[in-house]
PDB file of N, CA and C in Angstrom:
ATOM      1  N   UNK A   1      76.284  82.246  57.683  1.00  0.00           N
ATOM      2  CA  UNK A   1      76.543  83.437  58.462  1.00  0.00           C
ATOM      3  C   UNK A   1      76.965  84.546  57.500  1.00  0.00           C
ATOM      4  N   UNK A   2      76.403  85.606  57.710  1.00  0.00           N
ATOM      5  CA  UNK A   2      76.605  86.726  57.010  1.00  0.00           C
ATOM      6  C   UNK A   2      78.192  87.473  56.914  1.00  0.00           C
ATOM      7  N   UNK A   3      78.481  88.458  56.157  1.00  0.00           N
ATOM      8  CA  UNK A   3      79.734  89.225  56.093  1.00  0.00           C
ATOM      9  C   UNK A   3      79.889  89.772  57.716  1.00  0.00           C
ATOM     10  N   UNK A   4      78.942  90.536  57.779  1.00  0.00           N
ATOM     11  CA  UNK A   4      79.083  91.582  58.587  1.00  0.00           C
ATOM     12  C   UNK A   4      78.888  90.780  59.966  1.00  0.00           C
ATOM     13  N   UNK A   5      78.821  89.630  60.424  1.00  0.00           N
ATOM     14  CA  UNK A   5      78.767  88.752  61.823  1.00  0.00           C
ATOM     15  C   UNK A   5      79.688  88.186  62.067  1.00  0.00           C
ATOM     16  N   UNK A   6      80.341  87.909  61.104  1.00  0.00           N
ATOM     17  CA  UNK A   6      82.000  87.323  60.808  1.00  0.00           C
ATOM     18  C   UNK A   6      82.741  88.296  60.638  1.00  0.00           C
ATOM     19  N   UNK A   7      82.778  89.510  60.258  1.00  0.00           N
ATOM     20  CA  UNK A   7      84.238  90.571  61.047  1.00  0.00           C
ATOM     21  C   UNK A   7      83.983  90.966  62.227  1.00  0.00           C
ATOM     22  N   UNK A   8      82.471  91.226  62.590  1.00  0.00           N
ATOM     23  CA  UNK A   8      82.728  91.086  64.080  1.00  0.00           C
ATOM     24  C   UNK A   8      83.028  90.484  64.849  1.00  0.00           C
ATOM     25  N   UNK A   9      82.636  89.452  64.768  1.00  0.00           N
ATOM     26  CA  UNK A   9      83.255  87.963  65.743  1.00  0.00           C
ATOM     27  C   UNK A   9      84.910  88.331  65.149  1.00  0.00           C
ATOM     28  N   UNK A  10      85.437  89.010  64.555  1.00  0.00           N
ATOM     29  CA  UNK A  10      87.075  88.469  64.376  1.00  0.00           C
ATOM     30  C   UNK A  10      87.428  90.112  64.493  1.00  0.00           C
ATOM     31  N   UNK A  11      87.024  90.898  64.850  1.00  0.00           N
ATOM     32  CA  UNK A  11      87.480  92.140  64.991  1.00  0.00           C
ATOM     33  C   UNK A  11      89.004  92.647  65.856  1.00  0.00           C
ATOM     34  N   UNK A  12      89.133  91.577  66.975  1.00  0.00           N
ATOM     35  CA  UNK A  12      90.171  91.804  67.463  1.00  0.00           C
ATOM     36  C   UNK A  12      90.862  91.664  66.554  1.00  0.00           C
ATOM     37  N   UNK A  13      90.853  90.724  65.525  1.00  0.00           N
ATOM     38  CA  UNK A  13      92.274  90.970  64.493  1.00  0.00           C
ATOM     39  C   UNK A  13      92.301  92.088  63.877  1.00  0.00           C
ATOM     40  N   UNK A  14      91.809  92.369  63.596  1.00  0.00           N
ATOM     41  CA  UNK A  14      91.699  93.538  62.936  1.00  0.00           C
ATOM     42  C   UNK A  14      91.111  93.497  61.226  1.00  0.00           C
ATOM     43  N   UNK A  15      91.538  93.311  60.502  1.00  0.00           N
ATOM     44  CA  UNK A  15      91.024  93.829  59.104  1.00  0.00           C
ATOM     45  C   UNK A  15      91.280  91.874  58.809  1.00  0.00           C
ATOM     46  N   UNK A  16      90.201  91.176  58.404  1.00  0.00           N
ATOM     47  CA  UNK A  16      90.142  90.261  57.654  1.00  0.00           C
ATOM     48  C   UNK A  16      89.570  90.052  56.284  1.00  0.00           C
ATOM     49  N   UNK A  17      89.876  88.884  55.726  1.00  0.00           N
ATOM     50  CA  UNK A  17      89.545  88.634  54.598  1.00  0.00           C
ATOM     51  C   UNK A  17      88.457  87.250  54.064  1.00  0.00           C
ATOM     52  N   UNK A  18      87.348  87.296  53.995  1.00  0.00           N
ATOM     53  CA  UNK A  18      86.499  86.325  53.355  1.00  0.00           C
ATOM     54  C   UNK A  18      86.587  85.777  52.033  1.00  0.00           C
ATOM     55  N   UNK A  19      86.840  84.529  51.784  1.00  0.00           N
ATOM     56  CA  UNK A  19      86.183  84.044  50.250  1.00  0.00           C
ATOM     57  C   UNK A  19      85.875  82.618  50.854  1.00  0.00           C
ATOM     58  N   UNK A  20      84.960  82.511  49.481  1.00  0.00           N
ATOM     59  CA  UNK A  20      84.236  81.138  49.154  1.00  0.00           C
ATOM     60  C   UNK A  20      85.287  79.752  49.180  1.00  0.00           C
ATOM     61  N   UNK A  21      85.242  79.117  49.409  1.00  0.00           N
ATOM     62  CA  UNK A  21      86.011  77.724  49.456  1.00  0.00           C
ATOM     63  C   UNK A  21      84.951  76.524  50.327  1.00  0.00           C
ATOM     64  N   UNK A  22      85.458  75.335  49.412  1.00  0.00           N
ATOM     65  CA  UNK A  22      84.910  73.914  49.954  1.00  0.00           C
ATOM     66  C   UNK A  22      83.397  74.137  50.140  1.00  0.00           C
ATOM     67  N   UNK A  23      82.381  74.966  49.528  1.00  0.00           N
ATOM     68  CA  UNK A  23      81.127  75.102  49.929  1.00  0.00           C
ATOM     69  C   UNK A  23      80.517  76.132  51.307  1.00  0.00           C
ATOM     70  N   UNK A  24      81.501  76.489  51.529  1.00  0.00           N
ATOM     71  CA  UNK A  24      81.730  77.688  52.546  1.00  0.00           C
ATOM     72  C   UNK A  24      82.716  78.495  52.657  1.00  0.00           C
ATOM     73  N   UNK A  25      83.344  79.097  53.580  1.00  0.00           N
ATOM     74  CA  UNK A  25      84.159  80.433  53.373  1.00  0.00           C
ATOM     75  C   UNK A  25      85.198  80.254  54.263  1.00  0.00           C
ATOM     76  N   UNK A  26      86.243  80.695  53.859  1.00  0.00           N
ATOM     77  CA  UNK A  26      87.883  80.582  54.766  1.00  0.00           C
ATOM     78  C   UNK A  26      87.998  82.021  54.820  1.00  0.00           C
ATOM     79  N   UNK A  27      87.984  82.143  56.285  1.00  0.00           N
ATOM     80  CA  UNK A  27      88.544  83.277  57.059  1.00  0.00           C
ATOM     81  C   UNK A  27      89.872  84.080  57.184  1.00  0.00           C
ATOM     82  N   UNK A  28      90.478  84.762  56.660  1.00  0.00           N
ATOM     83  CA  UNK A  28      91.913  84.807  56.311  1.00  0.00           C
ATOM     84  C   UNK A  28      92.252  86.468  57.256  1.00  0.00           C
ATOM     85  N   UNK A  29      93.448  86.175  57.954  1.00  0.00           N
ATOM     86  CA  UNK A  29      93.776  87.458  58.572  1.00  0.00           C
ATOM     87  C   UNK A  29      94.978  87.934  58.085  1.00  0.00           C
ATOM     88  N   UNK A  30      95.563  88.686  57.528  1.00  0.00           N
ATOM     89  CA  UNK A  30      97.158  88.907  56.903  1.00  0.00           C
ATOM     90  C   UNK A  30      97.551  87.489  55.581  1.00  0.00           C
ATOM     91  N   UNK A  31      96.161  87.535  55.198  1.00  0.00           N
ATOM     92  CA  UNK A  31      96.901  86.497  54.186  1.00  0.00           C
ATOM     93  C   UNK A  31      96.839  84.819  54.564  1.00  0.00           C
ATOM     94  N   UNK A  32      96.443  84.963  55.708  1.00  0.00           N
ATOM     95  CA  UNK A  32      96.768  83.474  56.733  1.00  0.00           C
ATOM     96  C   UNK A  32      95.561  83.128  56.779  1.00  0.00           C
ATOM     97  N   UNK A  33      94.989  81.676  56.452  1.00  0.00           N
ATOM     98  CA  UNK A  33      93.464  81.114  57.487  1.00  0.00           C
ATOM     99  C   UNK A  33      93.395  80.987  58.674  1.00  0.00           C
ATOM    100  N   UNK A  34      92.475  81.801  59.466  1.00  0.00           N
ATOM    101  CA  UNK A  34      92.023  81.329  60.567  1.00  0.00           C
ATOM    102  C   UNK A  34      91.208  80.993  61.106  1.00  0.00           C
ATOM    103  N   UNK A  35      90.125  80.661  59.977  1.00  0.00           N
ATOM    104  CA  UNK A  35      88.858  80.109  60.378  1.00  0.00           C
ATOM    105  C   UNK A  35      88.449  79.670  59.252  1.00  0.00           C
ATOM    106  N   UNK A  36      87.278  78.864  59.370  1.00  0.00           N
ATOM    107  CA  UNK A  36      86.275  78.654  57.783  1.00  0.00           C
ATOM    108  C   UNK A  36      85.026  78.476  58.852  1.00  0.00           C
ATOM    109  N   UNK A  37      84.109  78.721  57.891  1.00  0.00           N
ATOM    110  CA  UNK A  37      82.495  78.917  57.739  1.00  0.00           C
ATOM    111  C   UNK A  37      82.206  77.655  56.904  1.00  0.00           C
ATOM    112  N   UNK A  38      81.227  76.643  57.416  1.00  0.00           N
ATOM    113  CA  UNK A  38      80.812  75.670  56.496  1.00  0.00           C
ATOM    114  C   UNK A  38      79.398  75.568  57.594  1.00  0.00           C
ATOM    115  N   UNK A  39      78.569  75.325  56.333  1.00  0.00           N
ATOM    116  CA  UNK A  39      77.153  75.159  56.795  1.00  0.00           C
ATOM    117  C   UNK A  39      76.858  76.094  57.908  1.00  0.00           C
ATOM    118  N   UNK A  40      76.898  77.258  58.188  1.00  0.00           N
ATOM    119  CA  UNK A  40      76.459  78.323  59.321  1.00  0.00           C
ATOM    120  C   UNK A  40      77.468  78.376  60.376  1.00  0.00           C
ATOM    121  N   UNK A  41      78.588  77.485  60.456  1.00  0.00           N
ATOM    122  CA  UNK A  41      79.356  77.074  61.566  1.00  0.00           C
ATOM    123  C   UNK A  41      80.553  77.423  61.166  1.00  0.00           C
ATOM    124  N   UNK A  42      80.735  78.449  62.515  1.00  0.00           N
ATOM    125  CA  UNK A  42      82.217  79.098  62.563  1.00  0.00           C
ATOM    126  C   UNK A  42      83.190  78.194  63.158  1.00  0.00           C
ATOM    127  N   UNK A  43      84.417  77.447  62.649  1.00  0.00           N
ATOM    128  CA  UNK A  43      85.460  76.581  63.076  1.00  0.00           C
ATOM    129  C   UNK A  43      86.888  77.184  63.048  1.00  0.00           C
ATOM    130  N   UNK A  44      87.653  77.390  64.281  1.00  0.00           N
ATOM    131  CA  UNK A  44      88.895  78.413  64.055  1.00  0.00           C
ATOM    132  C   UNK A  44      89.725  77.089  63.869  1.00  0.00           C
ATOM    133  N   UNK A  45      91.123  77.632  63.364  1.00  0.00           N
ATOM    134  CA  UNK A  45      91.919  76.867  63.035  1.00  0.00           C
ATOM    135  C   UNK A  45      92.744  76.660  64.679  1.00  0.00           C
ATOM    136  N   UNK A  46      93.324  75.266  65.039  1.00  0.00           N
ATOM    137  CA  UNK A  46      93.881  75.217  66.502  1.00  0.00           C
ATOM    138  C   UNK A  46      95.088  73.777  65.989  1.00  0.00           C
ATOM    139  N   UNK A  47      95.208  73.831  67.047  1.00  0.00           N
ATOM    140  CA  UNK A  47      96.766  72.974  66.903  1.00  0.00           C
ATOM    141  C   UNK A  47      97.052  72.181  68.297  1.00  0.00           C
ATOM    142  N   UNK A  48      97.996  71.395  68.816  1.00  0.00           N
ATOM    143  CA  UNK A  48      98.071  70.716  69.863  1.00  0.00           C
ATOM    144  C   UNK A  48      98.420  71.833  70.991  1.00  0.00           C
ATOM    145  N   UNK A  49      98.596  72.704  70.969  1.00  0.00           N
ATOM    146  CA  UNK A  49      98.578  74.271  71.843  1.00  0.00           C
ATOM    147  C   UNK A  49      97.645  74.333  72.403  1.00  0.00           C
ATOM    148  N   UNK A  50      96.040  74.308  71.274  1.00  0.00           N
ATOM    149  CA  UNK A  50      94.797  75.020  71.938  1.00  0.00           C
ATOM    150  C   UNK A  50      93.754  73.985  72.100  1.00  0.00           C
ATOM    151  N   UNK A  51      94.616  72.957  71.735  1.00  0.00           N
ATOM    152  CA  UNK A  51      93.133  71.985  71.435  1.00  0.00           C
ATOM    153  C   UNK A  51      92.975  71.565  73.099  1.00  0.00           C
ATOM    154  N   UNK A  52      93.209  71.311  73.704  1.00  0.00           N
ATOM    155  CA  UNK A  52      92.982  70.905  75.584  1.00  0.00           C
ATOM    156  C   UNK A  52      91.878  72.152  75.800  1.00  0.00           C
ATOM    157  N   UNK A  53      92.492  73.406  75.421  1.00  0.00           N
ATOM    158  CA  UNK A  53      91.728  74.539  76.222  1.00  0.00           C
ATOM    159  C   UNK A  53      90.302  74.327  75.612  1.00  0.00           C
ATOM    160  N   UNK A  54      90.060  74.675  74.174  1.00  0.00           N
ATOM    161  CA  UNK A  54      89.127  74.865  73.494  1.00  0.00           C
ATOM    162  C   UNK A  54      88.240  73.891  73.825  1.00  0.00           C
ATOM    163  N   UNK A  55      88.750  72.542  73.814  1.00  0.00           N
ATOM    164  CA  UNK A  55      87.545  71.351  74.524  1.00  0.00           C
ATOM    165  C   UNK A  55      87.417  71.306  75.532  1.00  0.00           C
ATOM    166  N   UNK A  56      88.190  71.863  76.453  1.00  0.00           N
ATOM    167  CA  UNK A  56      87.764  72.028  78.008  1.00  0.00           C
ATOM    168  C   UNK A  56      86.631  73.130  77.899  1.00  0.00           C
ATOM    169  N   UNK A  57      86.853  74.188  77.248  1.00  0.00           N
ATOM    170  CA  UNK A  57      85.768  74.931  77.026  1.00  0.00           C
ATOM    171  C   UNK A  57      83.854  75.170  76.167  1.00  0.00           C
ATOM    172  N   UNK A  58      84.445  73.679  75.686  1.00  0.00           N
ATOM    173  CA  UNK A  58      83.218  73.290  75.314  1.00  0.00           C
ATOM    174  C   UNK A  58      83.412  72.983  73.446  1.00  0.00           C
ATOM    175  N   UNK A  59      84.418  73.580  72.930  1.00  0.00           N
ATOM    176  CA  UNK A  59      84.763  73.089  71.580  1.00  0.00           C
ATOM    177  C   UNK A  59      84.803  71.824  70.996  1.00  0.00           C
ATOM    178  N   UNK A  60      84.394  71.692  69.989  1.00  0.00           N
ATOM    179  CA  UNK A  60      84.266  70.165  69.461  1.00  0.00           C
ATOM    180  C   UNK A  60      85.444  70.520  67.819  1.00  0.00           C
ATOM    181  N   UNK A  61      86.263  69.340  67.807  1.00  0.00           N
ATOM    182  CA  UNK A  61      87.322  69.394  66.516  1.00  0.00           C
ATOM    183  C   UNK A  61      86.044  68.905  65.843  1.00  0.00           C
ATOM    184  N   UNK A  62      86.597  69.113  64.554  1.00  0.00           N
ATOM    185  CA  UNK A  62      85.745  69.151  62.777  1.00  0.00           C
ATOM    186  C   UNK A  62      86.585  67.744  62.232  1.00  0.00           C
ATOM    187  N   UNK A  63      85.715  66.551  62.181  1.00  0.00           N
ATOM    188  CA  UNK A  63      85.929  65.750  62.191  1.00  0.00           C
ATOM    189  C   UNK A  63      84.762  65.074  60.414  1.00  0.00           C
ATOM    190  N   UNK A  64      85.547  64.605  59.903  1.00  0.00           N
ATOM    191  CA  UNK A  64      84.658  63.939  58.508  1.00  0.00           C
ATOM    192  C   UNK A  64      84.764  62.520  58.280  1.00  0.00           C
ATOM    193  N   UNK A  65      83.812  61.539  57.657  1.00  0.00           N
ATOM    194  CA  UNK A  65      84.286  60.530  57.616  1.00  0.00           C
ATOM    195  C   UNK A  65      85.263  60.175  55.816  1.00  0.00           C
ATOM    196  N   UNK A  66      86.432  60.083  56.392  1.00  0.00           N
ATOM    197  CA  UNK A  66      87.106  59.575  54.908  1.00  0.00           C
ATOM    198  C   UNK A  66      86.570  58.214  54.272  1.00  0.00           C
ATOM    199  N   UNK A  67      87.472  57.858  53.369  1.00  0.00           N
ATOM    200  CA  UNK A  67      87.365  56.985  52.790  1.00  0.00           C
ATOM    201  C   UNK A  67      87.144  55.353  53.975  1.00  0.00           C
ATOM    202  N   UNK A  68      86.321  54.617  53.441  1.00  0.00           N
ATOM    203  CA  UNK A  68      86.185  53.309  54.208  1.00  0.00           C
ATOM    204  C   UNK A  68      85.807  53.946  55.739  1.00  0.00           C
ATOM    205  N   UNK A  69      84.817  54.899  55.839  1.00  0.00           N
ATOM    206  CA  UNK A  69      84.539  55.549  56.896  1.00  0.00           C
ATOM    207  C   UNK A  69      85.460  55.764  57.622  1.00  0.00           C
ATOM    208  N   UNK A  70      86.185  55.798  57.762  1.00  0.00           N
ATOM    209  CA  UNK A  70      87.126  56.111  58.912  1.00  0.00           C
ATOM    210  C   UNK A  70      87.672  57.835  58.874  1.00  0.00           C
ATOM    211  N   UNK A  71      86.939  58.176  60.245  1.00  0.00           N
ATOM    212  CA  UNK A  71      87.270  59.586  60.613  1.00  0.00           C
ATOM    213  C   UNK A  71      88.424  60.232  60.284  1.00  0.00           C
ATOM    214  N   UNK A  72      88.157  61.651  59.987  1.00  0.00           N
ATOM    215  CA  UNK A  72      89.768  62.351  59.330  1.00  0.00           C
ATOM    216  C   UNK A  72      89.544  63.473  60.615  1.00  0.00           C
ATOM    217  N   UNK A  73      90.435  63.830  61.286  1.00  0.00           N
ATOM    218  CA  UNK A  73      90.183  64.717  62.119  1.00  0.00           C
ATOM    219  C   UNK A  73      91.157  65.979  61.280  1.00  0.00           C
ATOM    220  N   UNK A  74      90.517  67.255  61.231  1.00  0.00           N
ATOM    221  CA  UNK A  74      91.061  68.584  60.928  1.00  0.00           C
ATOM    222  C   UNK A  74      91.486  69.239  61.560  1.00  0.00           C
ATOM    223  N   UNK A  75      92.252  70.114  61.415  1.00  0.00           N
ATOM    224  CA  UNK A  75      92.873  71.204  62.496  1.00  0.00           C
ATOM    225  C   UNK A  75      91.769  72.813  62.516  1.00  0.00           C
ATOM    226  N   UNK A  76      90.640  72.257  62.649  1.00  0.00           N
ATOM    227  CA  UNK A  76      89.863  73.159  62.884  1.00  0.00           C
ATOM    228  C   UNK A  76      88.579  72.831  64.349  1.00  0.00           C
ATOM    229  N   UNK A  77      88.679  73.560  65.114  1.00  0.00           N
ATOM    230  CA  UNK A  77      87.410  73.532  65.932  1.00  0.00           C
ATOM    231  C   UNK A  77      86.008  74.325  66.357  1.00  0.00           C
ATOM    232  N   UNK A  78      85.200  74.135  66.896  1.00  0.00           N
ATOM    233  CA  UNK A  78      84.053  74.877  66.679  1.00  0.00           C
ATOM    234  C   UNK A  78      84.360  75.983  67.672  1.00  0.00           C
ATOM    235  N   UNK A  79      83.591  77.000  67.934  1.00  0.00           N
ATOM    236  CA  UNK A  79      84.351  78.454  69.239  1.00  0.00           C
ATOM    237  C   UNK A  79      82.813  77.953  69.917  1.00  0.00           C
ATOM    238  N   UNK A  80      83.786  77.959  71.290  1.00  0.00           N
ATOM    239  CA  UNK A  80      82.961  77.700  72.383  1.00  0.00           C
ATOM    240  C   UNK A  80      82.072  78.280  72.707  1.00  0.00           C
ATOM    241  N   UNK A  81      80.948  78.190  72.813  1.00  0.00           N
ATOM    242  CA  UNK A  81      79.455  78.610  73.161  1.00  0.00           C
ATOM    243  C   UNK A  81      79.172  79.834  73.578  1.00  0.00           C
ATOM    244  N   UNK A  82      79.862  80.229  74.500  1.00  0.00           N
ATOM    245  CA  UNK A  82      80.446  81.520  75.999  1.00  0.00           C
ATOM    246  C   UNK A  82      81.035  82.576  75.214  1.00  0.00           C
ATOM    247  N   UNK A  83      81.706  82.315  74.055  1.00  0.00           N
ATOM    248  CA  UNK A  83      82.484  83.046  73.808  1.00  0.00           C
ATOM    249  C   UNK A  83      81.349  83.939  72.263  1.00  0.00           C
ATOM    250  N   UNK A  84      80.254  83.470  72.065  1.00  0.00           N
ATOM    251  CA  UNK A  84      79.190  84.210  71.210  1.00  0.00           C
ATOM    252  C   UNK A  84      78.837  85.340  71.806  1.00  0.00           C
ATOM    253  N   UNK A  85      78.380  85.355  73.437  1.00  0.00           N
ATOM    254  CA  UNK A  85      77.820  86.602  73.786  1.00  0.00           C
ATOM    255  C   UNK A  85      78.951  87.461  74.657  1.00  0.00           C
ATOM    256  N   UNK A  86      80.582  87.382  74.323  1.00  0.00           N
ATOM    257  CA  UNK A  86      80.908  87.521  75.342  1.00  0.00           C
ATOM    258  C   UNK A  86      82.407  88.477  74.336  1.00  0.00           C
ATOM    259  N   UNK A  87      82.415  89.320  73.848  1.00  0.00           N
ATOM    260  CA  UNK A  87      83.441  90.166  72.861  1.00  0.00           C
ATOM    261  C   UNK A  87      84.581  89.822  73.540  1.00  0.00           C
ATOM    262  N   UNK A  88      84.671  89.479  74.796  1.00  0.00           N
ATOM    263  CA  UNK A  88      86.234  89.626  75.169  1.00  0.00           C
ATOM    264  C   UNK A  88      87.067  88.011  74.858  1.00  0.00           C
ATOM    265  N   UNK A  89      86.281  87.442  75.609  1.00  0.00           N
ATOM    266  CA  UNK A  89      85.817  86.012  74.937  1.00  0.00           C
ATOM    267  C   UNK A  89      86.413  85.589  73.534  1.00  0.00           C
ATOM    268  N   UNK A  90      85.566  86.314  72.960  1.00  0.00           N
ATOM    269  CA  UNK A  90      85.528  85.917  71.631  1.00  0.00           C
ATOM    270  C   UNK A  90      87.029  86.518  70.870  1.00  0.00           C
ATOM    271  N   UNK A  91      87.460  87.433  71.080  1.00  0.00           N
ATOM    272  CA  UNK A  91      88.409  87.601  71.317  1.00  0.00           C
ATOM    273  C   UNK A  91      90.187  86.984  71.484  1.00  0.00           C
ATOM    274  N   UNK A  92      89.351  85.927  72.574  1.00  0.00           N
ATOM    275  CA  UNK A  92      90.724  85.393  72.774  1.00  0.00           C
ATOM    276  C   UNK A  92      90.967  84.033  72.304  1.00  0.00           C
ATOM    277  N   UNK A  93      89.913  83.567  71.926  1.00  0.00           N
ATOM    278  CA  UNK A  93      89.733  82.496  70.903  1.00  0.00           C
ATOM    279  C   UNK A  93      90.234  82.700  69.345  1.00  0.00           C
ATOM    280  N   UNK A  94      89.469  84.068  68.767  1.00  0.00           N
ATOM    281  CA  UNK A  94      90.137  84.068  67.743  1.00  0.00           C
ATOM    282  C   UNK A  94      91.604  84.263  67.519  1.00  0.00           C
ATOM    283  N   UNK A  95      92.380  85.294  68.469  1.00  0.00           N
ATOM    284  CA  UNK A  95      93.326  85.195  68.848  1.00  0.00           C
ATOM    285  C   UNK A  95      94.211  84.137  68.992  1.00  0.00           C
ATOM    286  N   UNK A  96      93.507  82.916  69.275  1.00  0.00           N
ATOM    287  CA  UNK A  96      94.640  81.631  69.838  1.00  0.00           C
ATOM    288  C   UNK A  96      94.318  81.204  68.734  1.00  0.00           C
ATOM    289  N   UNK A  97      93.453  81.240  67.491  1.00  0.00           N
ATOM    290  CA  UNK A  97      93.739  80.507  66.388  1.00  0.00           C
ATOM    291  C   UNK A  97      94.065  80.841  65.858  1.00  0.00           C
ATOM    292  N   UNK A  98      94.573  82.375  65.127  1.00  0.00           N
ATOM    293  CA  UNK A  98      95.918  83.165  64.272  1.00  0.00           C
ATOM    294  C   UNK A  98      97.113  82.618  65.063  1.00  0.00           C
ATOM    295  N   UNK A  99      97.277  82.569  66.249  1.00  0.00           N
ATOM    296  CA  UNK A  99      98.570  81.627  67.052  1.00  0.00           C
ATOM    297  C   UNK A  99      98.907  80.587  66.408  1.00  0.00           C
ATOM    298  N   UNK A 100      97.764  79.800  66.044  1.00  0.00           N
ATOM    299  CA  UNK A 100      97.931  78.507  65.762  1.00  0.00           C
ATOM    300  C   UNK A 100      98.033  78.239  64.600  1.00  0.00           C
ATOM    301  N   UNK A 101      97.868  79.398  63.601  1.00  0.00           N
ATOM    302  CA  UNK A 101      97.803  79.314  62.240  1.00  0.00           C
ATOM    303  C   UNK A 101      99.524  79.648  62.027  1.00  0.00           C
ATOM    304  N   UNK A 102      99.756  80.807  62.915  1.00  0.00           N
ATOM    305  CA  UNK A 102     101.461  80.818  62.822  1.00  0.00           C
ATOM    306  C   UNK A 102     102.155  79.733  62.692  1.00  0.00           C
ATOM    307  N   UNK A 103     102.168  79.110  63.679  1.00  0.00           N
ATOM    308  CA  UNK A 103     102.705  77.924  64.115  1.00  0.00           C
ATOM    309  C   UNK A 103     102.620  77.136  63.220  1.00  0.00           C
ATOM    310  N   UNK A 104     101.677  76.505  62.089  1.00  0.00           N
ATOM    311  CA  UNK A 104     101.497  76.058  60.948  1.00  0.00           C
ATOM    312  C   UNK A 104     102.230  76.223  60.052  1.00  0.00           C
ATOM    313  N   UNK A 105     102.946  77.481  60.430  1.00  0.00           N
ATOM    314  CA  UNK A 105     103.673  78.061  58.993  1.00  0.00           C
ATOM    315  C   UNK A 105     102.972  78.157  57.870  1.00  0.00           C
TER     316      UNK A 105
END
């Protein structure tokens, strides 16, 4: 995904920051991650707060297999489908994952 499709999708925050990491790009708002880009796929950062909503809404957590296969689940999820054609939407998703990045400390 390009520069310019990724500050829009995060515009409600206002002024973000892109760089390269892990083979894709971490999304940073005030210094903070709130998203990464890996392989074309936007994943916001969420926490036990948002994770019910976001999968009720159709979000899937970012899940890898570790060592001896066994799944590592991340504190990142995919943005729900609805919320691509929908600015307000999109919006309040990115929103609940700077929440959740707080909360992280």
């Amino acid at each position: 995904m390009d520069r310019d499709a990724i500050e829009e999708m995060f515009q409600a925050l206002g002024e973000i920051t892109i760089r390269r990491m892990f083979g894709g790009k971490g999304i940073y708002h005030l210094g903070r991650i709130v998203a990464i880009e890996l392989r074309g796929e936007i994943m916001l950062k969420g926490d036990a707060e948002t994770a019910e909503a976001v999968e009720e809404a159709g979000g899937r957590r970012w899940t890898y297999d570790g060592r001896k296969g066994k799944p590592v689940a991340m504190p990142y999820w995919t943005i729900p489908d609805g919320a691509y054609d929908d600015p307000d939407e999109m919006a309040k998703w990115v929103r609940l994952a700077y929440e959740a990045t707080l909360r992280a400390g």
